[in-house]
C-alpha atoms as a PDB file:
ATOM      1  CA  UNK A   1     -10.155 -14.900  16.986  1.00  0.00           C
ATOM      2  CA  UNK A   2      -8.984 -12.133  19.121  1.00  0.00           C
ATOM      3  CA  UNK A   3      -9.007  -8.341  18.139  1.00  0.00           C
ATOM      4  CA  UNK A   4      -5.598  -7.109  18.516  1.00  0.00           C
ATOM      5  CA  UNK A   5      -5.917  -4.358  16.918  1.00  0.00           C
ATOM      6  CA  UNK A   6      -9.661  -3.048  17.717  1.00  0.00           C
ATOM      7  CA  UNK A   7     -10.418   0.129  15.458  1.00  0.00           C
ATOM      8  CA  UNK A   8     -13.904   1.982  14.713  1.00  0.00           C
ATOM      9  CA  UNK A   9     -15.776   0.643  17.633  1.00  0.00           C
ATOM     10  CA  UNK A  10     -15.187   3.871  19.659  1.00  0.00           C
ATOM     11  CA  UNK A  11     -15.785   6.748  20.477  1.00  0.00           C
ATOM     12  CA  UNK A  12     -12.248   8.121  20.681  1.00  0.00           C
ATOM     13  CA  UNK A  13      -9.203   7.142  19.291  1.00  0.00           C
ATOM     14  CA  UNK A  14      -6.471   5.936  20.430  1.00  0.00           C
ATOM     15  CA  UNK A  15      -2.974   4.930  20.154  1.00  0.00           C
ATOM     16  CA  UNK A  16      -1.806   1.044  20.316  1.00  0.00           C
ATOM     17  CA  UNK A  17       1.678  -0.381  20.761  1.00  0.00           C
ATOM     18  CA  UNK A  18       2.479  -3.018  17.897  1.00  0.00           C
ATOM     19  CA  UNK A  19       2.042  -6.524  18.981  1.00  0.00           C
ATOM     20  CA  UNK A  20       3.473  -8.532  16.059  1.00  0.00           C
ATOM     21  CA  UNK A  21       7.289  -8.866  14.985  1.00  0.00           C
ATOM     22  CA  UNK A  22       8.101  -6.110  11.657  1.00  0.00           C
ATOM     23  CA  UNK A  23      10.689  -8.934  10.626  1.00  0.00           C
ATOM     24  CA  UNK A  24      10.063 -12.558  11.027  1.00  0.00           C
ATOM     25  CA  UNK A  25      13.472 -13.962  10.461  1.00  0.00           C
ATOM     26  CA  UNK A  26      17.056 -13.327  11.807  1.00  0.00           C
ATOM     27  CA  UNK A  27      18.496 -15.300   9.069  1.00  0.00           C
ATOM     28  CA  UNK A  28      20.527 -13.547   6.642  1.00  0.00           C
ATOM     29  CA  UNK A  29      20.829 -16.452   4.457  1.00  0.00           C
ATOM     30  CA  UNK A  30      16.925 -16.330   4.090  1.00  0.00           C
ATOM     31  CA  UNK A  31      17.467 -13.762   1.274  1.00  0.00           C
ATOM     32  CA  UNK A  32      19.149 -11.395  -0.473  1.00  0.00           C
ATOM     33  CA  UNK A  33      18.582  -7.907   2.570  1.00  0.00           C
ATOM     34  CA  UNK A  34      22.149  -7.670   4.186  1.00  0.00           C
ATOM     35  CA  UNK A  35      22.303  -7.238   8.279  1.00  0.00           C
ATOM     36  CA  UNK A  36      22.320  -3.295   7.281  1.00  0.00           C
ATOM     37  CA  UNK A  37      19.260  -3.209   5.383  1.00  0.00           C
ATOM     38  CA  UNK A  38      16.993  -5.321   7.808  1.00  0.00           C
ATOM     39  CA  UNK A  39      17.676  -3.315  10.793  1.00  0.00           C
ATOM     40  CA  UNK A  40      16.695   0.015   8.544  1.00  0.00           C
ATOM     41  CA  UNK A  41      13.850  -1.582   7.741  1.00  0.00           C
ATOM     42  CA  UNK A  42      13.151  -2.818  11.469  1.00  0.00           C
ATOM     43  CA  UNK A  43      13.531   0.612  12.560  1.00  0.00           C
ATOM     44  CA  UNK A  44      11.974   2.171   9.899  1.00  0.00           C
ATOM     45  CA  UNK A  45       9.235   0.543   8.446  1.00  0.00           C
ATOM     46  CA  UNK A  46      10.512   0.952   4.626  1.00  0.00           C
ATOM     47  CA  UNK A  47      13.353   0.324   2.104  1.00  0.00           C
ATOM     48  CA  UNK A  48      13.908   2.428  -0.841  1.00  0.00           C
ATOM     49  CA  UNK A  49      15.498   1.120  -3.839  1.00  0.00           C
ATOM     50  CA  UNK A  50      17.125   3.562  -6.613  1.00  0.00           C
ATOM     51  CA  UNK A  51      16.620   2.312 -10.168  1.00  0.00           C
ATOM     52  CA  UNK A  52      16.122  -1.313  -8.913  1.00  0.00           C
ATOM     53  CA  UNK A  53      14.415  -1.641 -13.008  1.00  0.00           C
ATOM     54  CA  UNK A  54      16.496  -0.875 -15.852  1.00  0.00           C
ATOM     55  CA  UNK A  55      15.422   1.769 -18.460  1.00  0.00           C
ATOM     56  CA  UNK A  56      14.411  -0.843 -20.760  1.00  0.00           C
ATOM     57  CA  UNK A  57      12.107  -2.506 -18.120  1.00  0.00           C
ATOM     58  CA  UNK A  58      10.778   0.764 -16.978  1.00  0.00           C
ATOM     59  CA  UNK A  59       9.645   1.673 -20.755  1.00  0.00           C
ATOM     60  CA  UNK A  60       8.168  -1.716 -20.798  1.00  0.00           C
ATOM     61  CA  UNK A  61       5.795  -1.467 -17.711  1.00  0.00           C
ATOM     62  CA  UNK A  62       5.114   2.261 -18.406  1.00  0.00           C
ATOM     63  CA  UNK A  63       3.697   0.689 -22.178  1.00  0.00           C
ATOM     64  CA  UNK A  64       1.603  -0.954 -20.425  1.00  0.00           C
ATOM     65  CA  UNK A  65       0.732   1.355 -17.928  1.00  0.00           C
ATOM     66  CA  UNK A  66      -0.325   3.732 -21.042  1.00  0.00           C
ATOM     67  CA  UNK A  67      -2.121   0.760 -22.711  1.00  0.00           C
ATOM     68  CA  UNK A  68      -3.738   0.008 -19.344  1.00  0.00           C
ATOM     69  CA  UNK A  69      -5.339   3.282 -19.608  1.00  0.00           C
ATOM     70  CA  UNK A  70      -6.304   4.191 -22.813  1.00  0.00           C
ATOM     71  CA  UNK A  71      -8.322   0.720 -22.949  1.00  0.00           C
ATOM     72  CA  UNK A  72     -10.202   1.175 -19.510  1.00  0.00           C
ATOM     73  CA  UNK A  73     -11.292   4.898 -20.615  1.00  0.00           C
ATOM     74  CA  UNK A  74     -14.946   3.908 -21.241  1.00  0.00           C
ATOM     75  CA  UNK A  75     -14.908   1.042 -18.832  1.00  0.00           C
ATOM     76  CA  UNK A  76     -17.994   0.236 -15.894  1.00  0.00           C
ATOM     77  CA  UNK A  77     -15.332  -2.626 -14.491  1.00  0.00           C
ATOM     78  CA  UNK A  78     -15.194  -2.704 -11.161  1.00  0.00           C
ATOM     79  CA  UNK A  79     -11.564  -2.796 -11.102  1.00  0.00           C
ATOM     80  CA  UNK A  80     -11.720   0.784 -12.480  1.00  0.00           C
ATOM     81  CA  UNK A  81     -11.913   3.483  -9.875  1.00  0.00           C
ATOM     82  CA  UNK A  82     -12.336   7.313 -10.972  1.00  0.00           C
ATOM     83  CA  UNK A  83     -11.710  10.299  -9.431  1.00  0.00           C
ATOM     84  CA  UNK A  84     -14.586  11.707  -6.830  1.00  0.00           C
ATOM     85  CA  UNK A  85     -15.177  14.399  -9.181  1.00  0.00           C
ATOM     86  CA  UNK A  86     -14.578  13.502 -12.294  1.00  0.00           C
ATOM     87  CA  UNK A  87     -14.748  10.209 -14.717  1.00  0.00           C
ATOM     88  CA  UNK A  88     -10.688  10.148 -14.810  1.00  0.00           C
ATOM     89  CA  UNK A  89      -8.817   7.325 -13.640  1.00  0.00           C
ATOM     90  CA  UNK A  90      -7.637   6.965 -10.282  1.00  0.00           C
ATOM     91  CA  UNK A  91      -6.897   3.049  -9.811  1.00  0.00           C
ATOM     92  CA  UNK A  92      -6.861   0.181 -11.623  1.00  0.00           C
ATOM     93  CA  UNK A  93      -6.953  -3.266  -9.003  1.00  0.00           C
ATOM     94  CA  UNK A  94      -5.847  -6.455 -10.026  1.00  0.00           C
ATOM     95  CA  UNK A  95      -3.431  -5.948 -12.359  1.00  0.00           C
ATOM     96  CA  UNK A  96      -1.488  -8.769 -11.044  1.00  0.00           C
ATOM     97  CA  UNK A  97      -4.454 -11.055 -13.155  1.00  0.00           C
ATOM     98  CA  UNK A  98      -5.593  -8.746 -15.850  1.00  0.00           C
ATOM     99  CA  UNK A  99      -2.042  -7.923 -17.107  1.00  0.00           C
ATOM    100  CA  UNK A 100       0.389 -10.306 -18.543  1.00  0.00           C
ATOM    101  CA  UNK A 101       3.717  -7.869 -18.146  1.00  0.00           C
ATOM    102  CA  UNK A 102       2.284  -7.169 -14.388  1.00  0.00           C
ATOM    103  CA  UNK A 103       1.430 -10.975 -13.240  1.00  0.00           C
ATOM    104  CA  UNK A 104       5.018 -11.586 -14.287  1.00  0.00           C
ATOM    105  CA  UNK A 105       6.336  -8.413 -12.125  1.00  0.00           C
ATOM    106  CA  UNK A 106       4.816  -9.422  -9.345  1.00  0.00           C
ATOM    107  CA  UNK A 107       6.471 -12.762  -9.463  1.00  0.00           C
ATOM    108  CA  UNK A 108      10.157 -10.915  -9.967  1.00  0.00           C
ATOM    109  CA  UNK A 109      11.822 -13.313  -7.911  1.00  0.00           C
ATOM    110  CA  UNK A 110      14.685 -10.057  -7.735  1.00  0.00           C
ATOM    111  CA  UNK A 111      11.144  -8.675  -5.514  1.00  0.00           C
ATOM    112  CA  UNK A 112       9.886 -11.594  -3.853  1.00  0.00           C
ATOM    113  CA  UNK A 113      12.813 -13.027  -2.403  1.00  0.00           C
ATOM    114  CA  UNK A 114      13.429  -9.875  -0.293  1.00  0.00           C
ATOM    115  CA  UNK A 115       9.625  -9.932   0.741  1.00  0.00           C
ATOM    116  CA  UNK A 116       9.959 -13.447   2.048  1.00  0.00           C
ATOM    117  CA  UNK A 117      12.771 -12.979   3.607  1.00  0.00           C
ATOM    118  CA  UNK A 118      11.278  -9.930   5.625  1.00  0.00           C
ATOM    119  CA  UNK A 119       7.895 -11.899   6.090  1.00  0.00           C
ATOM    120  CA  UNK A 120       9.549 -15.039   6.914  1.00  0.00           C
ATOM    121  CA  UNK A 121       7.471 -17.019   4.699  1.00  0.00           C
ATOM    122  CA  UNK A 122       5.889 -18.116   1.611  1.00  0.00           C
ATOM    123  CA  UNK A 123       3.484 -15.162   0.315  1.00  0.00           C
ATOM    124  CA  UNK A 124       0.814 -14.478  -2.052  1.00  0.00           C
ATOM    125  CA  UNK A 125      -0.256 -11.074  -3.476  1.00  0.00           C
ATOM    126  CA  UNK A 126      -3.324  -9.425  -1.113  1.00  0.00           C
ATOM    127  CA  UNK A 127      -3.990  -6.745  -3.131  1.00  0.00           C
ATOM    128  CA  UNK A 128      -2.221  -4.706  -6.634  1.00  0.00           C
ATOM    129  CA  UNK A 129      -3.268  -1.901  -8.198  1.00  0.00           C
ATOM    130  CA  UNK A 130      -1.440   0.681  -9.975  1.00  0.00           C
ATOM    131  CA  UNK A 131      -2.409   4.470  -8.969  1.00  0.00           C
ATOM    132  CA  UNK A 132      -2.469   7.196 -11.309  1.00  0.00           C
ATOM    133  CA  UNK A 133      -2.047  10.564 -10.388  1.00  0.00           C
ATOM    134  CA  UNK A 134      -1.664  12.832 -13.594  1.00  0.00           C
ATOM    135  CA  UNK A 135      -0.361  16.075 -14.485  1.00  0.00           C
ATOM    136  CA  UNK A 136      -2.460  19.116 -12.878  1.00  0.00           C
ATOM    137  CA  UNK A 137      -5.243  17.016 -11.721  1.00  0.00           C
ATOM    138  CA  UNK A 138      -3.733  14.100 -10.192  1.00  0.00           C
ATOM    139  CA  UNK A 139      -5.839  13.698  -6.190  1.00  0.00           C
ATOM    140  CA  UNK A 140      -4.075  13.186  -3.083  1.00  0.00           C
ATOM    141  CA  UNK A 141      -4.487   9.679  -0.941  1.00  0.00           C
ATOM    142  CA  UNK A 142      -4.966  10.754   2.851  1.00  0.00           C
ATOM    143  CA  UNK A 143      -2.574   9.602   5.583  1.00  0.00           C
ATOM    144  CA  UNK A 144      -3.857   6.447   6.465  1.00  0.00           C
ATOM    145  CA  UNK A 145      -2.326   2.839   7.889  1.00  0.00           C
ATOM    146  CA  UNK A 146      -2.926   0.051   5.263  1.00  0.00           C
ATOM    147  CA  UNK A 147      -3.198  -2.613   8.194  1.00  0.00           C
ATOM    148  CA  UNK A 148      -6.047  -0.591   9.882  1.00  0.00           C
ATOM    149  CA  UNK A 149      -8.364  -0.797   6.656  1.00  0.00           C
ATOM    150  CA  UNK A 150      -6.941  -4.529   5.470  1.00  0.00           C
ATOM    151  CA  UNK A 151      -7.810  -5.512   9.441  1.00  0.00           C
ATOM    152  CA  UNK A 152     -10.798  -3.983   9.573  1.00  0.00           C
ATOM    153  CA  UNK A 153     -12.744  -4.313   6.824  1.00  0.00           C
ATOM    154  CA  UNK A 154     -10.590  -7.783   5.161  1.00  0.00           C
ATOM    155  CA  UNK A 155     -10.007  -9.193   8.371  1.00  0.00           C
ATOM    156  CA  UNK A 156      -6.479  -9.695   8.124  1.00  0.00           C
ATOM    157  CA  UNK A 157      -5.708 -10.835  11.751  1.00  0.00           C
ATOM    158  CA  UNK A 158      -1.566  -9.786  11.893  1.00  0.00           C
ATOM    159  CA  UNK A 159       0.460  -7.445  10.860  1.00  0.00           C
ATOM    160  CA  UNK A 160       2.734  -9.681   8.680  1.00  0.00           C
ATOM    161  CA  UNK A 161       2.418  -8.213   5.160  1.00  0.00           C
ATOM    162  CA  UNK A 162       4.125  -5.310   2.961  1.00  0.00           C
ATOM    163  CA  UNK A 163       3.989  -3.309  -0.131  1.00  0.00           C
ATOM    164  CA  UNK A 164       6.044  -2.618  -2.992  1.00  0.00           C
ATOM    165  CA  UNK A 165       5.456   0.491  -4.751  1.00  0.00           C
ATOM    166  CA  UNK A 166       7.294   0.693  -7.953  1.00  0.00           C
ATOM    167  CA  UNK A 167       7.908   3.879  -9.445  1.00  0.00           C
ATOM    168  CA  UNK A 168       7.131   4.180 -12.805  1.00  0.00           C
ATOM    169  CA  UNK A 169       7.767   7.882 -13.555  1.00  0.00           C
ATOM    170  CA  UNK A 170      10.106  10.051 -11.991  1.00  0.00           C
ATOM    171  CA  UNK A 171       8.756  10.993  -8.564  1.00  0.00           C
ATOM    172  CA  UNK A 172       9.719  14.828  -7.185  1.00  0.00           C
ATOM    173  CA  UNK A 173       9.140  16.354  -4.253  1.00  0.00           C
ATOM    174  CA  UNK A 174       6.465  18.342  -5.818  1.00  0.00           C
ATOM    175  CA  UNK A 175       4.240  15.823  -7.962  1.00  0.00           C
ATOM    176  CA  UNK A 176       3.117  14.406  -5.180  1.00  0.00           C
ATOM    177  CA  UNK A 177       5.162  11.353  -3.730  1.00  0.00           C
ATOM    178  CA  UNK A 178       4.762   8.801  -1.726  1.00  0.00           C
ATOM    179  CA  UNK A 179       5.493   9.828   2.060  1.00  0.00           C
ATOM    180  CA  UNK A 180       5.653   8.083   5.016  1.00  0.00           C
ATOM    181  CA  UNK A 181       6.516   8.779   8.545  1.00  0.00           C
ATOM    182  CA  UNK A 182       9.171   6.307   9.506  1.00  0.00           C
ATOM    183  CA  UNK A 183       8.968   3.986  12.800  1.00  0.00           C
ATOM    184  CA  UNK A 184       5.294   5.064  13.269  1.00  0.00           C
ATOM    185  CA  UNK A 185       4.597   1.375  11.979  1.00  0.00           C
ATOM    186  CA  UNK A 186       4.922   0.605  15.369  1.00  0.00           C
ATOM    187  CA  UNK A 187       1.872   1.952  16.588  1.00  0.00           C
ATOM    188  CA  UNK A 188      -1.441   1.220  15.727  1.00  0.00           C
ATOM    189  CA  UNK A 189      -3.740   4.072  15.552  1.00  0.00           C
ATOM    190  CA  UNK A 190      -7.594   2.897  16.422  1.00  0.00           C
ATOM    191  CA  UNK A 191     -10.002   5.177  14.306  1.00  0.00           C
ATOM    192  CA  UNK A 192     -13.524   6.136  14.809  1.00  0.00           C
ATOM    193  CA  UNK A 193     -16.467   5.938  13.250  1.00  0.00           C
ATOM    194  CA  UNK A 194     -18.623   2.728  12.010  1.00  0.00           C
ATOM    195  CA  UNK A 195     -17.542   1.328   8.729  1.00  0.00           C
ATOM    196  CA  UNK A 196     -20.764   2.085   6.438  1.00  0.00           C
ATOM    197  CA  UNK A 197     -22.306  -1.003   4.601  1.00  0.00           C
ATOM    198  CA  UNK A 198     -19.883  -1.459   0.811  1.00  0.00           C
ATOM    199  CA  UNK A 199     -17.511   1.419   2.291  1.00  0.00           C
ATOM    200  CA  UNK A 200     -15.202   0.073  -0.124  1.00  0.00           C
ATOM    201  CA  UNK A 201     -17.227   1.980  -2.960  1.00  0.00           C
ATOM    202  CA  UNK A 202     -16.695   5.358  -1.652  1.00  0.00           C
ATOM    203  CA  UNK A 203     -13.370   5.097   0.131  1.00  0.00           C
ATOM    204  CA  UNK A 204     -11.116   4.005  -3.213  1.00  0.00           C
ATOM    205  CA  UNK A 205     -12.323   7.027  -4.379  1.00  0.00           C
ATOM    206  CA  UNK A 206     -11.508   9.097  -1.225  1.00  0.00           C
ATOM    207  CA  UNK A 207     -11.121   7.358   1.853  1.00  0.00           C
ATOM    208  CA  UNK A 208     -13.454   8.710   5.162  1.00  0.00           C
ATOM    209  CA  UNK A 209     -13.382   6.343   7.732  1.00  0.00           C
ATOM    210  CA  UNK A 210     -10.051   4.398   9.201  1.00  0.00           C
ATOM    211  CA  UNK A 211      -7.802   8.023   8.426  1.00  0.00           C
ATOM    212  CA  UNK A 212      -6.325   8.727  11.485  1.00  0.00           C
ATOM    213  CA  UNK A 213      -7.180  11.805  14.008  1.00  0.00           C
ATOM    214  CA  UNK A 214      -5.218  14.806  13.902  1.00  0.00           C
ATOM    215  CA  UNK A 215      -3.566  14.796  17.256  1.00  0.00           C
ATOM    216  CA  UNK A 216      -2.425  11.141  17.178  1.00  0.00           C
ATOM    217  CA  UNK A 217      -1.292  12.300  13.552  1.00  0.00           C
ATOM    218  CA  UNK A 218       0.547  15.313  14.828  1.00  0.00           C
ATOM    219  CA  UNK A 219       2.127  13.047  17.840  1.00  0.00           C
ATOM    220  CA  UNK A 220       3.292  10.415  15.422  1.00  0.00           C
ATOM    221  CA  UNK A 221       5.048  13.582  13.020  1.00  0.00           C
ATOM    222  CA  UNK A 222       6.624  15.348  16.028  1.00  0.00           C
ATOM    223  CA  UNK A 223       8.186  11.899  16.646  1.00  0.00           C
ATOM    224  CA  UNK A 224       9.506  10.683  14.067  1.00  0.00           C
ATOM    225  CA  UNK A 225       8.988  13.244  11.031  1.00  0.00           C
ATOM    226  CA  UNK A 226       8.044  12.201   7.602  1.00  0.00           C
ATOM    227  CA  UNK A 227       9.995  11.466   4.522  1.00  0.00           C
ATOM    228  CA  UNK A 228       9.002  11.889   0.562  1.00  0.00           C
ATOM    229  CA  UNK A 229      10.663   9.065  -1.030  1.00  0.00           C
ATOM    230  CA  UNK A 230      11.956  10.484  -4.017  1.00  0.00           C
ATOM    231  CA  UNK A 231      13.864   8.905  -7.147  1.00  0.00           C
ATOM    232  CA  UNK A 232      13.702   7.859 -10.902  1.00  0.00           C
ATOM    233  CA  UNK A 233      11.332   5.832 -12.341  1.00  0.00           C
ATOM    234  CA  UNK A 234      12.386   2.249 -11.421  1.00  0.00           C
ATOM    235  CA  UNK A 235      12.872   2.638  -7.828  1.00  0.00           C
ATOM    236  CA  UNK A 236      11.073   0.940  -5.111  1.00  0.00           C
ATOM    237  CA  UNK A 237      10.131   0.835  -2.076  1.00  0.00           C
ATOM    238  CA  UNK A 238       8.717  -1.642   0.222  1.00  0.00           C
ATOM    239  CA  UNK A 239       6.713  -0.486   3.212  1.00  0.00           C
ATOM    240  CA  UNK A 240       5.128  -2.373   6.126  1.00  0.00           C
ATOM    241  CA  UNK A 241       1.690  -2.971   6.124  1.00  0.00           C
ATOM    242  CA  UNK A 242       1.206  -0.356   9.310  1.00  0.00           C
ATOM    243  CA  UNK A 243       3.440   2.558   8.434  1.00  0.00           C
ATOM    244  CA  UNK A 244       1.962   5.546   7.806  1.00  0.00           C
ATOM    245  CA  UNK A 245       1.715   7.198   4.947  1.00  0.00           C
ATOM    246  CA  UNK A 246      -0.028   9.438   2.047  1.00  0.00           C
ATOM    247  CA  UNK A 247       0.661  11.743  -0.542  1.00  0.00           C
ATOM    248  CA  UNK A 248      -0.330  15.609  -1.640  1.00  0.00           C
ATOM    249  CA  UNK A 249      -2.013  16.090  -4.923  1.00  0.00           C
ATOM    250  CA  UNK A 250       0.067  16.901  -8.039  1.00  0.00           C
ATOM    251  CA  UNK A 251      -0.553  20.470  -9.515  1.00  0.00           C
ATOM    252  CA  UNK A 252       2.653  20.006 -11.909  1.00  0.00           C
ATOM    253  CA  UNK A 253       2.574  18.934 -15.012  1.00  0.00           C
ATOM    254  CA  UNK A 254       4.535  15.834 -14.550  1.00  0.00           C
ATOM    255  CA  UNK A 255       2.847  12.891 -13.726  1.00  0.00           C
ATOM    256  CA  UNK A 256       3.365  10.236 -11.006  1.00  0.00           C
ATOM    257  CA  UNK A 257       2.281   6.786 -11.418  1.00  0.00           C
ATOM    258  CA  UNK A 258       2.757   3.535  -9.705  1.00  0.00           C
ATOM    259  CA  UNK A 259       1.929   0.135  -9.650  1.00  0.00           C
ATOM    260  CA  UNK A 260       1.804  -1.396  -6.201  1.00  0.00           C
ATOM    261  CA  UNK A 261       1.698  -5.071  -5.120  1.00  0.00           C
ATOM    262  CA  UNK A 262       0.677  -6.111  -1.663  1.00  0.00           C
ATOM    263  CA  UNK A 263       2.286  -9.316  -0.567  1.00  0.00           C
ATOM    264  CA  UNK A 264       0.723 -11.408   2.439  1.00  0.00           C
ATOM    265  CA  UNK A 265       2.205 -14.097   4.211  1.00  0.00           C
ATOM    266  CA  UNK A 266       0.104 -17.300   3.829  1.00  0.00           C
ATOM    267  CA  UNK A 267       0.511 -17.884   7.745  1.00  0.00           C
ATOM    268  CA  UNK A 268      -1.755 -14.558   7.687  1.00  0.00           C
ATOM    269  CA  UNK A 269      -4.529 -15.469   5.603  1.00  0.00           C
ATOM    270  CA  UNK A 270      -7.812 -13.470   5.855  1.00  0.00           C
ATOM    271  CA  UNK A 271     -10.421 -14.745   8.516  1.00  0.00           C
ATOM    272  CA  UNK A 272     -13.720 -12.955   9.301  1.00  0.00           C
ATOM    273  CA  UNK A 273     -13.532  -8.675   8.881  1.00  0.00           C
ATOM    274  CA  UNK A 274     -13.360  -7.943  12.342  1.00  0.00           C
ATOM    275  CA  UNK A 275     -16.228  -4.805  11.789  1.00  0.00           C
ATOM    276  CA  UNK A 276     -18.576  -8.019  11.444  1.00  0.00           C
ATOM    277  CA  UNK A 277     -19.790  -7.158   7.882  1.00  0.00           C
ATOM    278  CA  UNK A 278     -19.422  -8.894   4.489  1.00  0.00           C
ATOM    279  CA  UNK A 279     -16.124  -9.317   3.041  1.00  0.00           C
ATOM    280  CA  UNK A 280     -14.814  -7.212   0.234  1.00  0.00           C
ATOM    281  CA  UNK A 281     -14.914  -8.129  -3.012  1.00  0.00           C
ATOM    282  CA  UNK A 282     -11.884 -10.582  -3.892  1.00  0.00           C
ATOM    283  CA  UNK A 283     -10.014  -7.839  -7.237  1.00  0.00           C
ATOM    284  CA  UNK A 284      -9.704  -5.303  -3.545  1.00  0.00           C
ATOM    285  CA  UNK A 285      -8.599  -8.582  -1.313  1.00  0.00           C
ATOM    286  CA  UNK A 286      -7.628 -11.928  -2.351  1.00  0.00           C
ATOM    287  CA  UNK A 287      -9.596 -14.466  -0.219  1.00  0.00           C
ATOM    288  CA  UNK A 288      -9.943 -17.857  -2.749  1.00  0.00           C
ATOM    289  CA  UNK A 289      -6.679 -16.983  -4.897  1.00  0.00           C
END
């Protein structure tokens, strides 16, 4: 299969026009995203939902969002990342599987039928994960492009897959939100540096390699800015797989966690990582589920 999208096999970066649609249907009566709302997203790369979960769906997934991590505390699984200095929680992956109330989430139909209408297909769920980031100590994620690391090191060969982040505490501009810089998901920026053997072990914890270089970075801001999407727990937001984005570490005392779900189309299923080494392990990207 052809590279598209070649990334750590030089020795400068560099900055790639999109090749791939963001939307792969016209057809409004594909699902429930209004003319309005598609073009946004087109031009944007995200939708944000306010309060798209009631308060008494909220309290549910934040129980188990509590439960999740009182009972991995002590935990060596794999699906357990920690902080890169400390034993604290950072991730949990596959929730989707390992949690009843989360497996059902991710099949919200409310959810899906707006992802398959964007993705013009059937999907399945890539990746999930919920991200902690608590009170005072909470880390920040780097700006990175999802699509460079799911290409790269999952060889997913097209950009045809999104996220949905669901809030599941009240997210401020100060505890460290998610931001993203809107319409850079049309440009694909090609990092540097060779992927080390198992990178997957050290970049979950704090990512080195496929972050993007700070003129390219500064290029994309000047742009087209960047904006912290804000809002009460049970909002979300869906994001395309190549829009940039991060978030700043939380020094408040309020915490800010959510549970993401990655949703692939099954027209895009994962071939051969295109930095030639070994896949990753299926609880980071689904290959036989």
């Amino acid at each position: 299969m052809i590279d598209l999208y070649p990334s750590r096999v030089d020795d400068n970066p560099a900055i790639l026009k999109r090749k791939d649609p963001v939307i792969y249907t016209n057809d409004l009566a594909e699902g429930p995203l209004d003319a309005e709302q598609m073009n946004f997203y087109q031009k944007n790369g995200y939708l944000f939902f306010e309060r798209f979960f009631s308060e008494e769906e909220v309290r549910e997934l934040r129980n188990e969002l509590k439960r999740l991590w009182d009972t991995n505390q002590d935990s060596d699984a794999k699906e357990v990342i920690r902080e890169p200095e400390s034993r604290e929680i950072r991730s949990i992956f596959a929730v989707h599987r390992n949690s009843e109330i989360y497996k059902r989430l991710s099949q919200n139909q409310r959810l899906t039928n707006m992802v398959k209408q964007i993705l013009g297909s059937e999907v399945y769920i890539h990746q999930s994960r919920i991200n902690y980031k608590k009170g005072f100590t909470g880390k920040e994620f780097y700006w990175h492009s999802d699509f460079e690391t799911w290409h790269v090191e999952d060889g997913m060969p097209h950009m045809r897959a999104l996220s949905c982040s669901i809030q599941l505490e009240d997210n401020y501009h100060f505890n460290g939100p998610l931001m993203v810089i809107p319409g850079s998901h049309q440009y694909f920026i090609s990092c540097v540096g060779k992927t080390p053997e198992n990178h997957y072990q050290q970049s979950l914890r704090r990512q080195e390699y496929g972050v993007p270089d700070q003129d390219n970075l500064t290029w994309l801001v000047k742009k087209h800015g960047i904006s912290a999407l804000t809002g009460p727990a049970g909002s979300v937001v869906l994001f395309d797989c190549n829009l940039m984005h991060g978030s700043n570490g939380n020094i408040t005392p309020l915490p800010r966690s959510n549970v993401f779900f990655v949703y692939n189309s099954v027209e895009n299923k994962l071939v051969e990582p295109f930095s030639g080494q070994k896949p990753r392990p299926e609880f980071i990207a689904s290959r036989e589920r």
